[in-house]
Protein backbone atom coordinates (compact mmCIF):
# COMPACT_ATOMS: atom_id res chain seq x y z
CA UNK A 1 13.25 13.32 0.09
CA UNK A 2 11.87 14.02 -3.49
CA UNK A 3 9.11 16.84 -3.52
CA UNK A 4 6.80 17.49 -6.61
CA UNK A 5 6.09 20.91 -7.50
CA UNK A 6 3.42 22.47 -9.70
CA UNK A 7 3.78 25.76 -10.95
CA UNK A 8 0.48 27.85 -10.62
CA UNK A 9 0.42 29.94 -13.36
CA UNK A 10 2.26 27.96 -16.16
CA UNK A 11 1.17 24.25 -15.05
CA UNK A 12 4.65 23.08 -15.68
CA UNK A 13 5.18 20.37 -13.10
CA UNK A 14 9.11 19.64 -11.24
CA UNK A 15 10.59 17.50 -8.95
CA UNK A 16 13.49 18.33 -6.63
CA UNK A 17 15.33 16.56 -3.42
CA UNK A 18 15.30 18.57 -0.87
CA UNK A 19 16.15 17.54 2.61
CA UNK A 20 12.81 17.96 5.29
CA UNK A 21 14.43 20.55 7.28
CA UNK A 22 14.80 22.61 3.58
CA UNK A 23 11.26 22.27 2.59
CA UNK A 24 9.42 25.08 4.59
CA UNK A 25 12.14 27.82 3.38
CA UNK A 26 12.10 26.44 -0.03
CA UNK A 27 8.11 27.10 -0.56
CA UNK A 28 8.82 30.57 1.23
CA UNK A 29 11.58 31.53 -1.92
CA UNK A 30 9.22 30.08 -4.50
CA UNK A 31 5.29 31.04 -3.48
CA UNK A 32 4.93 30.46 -7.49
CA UNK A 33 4.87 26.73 -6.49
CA UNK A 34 2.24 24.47 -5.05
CA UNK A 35 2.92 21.34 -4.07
CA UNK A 36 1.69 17.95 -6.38
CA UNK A 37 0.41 15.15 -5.72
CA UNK A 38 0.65 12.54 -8.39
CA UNK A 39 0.11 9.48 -6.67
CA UNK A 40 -0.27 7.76 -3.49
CA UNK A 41 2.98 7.97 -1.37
CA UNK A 42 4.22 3.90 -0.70
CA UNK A 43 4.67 3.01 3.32
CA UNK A 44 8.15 2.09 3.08
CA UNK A 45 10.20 0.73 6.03
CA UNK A 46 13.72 0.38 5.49
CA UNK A 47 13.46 0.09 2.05
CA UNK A 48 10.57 -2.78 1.88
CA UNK A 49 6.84 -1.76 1.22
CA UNK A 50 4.30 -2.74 3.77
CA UNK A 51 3.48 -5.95 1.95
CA UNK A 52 6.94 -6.92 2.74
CA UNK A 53 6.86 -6.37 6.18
CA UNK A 54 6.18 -9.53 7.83
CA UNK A 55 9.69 -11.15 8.11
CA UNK A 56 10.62 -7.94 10.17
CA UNK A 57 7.74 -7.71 11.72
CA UNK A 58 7.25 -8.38 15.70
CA UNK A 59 4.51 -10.50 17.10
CA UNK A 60 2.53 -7.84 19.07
CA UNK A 61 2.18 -5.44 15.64
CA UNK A 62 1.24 -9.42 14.20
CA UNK A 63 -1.54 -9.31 17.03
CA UNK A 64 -2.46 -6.44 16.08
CA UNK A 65 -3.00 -7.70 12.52
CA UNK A 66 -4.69 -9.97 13.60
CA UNK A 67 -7.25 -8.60 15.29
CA UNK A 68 -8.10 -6.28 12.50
CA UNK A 69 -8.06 -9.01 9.99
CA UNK A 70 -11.09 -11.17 12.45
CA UNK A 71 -13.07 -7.85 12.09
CA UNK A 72 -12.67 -7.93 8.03
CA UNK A 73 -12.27 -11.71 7.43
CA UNK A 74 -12.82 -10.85 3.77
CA UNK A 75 -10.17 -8.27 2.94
CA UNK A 76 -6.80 -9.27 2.01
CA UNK A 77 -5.23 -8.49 5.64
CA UNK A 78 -7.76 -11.22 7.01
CA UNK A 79 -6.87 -13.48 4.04
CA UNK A 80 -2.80 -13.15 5.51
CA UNK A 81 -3.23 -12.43 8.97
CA UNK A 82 -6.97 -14.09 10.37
CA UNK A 83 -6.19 -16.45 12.86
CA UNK A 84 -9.71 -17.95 13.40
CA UNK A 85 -10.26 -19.50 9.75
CA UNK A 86 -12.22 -22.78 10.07
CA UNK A 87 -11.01 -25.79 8.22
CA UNK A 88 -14.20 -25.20 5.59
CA UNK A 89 -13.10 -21.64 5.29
CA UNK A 90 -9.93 -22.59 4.21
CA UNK A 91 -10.75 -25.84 2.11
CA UNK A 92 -13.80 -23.39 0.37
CA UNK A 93 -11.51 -20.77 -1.05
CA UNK A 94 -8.83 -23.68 -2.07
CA UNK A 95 -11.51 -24.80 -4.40
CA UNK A 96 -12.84 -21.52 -5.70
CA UNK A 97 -9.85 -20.43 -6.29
CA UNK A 98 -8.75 -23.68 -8.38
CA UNK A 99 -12.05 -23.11 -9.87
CA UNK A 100 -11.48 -19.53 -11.01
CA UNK A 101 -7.62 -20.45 -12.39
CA UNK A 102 -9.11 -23.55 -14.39
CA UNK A 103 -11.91 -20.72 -16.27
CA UNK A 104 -8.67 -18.23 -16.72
CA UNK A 105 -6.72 -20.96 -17.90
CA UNK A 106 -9.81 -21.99 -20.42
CA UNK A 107 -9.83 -18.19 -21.55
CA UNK A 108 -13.36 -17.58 -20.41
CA UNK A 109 -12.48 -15.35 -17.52
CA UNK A 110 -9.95 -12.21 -17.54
């Protein structure tokens, strides 16, 4: 696993693989170092990010999905995962979204 280290008094950041089981004895030889966060860490499950998770993905963590996406029906995991869209749900955001493309297209929206 890759670790980013920041050094407290210099501010001179590092990165170095160390295995899990090597992290706790590696901060106790080097209390110079903090750890650093630069950004978010990605879900990753066997080497696809969450977005790609659906062809693996069984139907009871689908449920699940589900069932989260009916209490946000506007997010983007109710977008991919809602079950209960009505047909003028559906047929609305076709035609706002051609609407949107066709003013991007035109060069009046970015």
């Amino acid at each position: 696993m890759t670790y980013t280290f920041k050094n407290k008094k210099s501010s001179k950041i590092i990165t170095i693989d160390l295995k899990i089981s090597e992290y706790d004895q590696y901060k106790k030889d080097h209390p110079e170092l903090e750890r650093y966060h630069d950004s978010v860490p990605t879900l990753s499950f066997n080497g696809k990010t969450f977005g790609g998770l659906d062809s693996q993905t069984d139907n009871t963590f689908k449920e699940v999905l589900a069932k989260i996406g009916e209490g946000h029906p506007n997010s983007p995991l109710g977008d991919n995962y809602r079950k209960n869209k009505t047909i003028k749900e559906t047929k609305t955001k076709e035609i706002f979204y051609k609407h949107v493309n066709k003013i991007k297209k035109e060069g009046k929206l970015k």
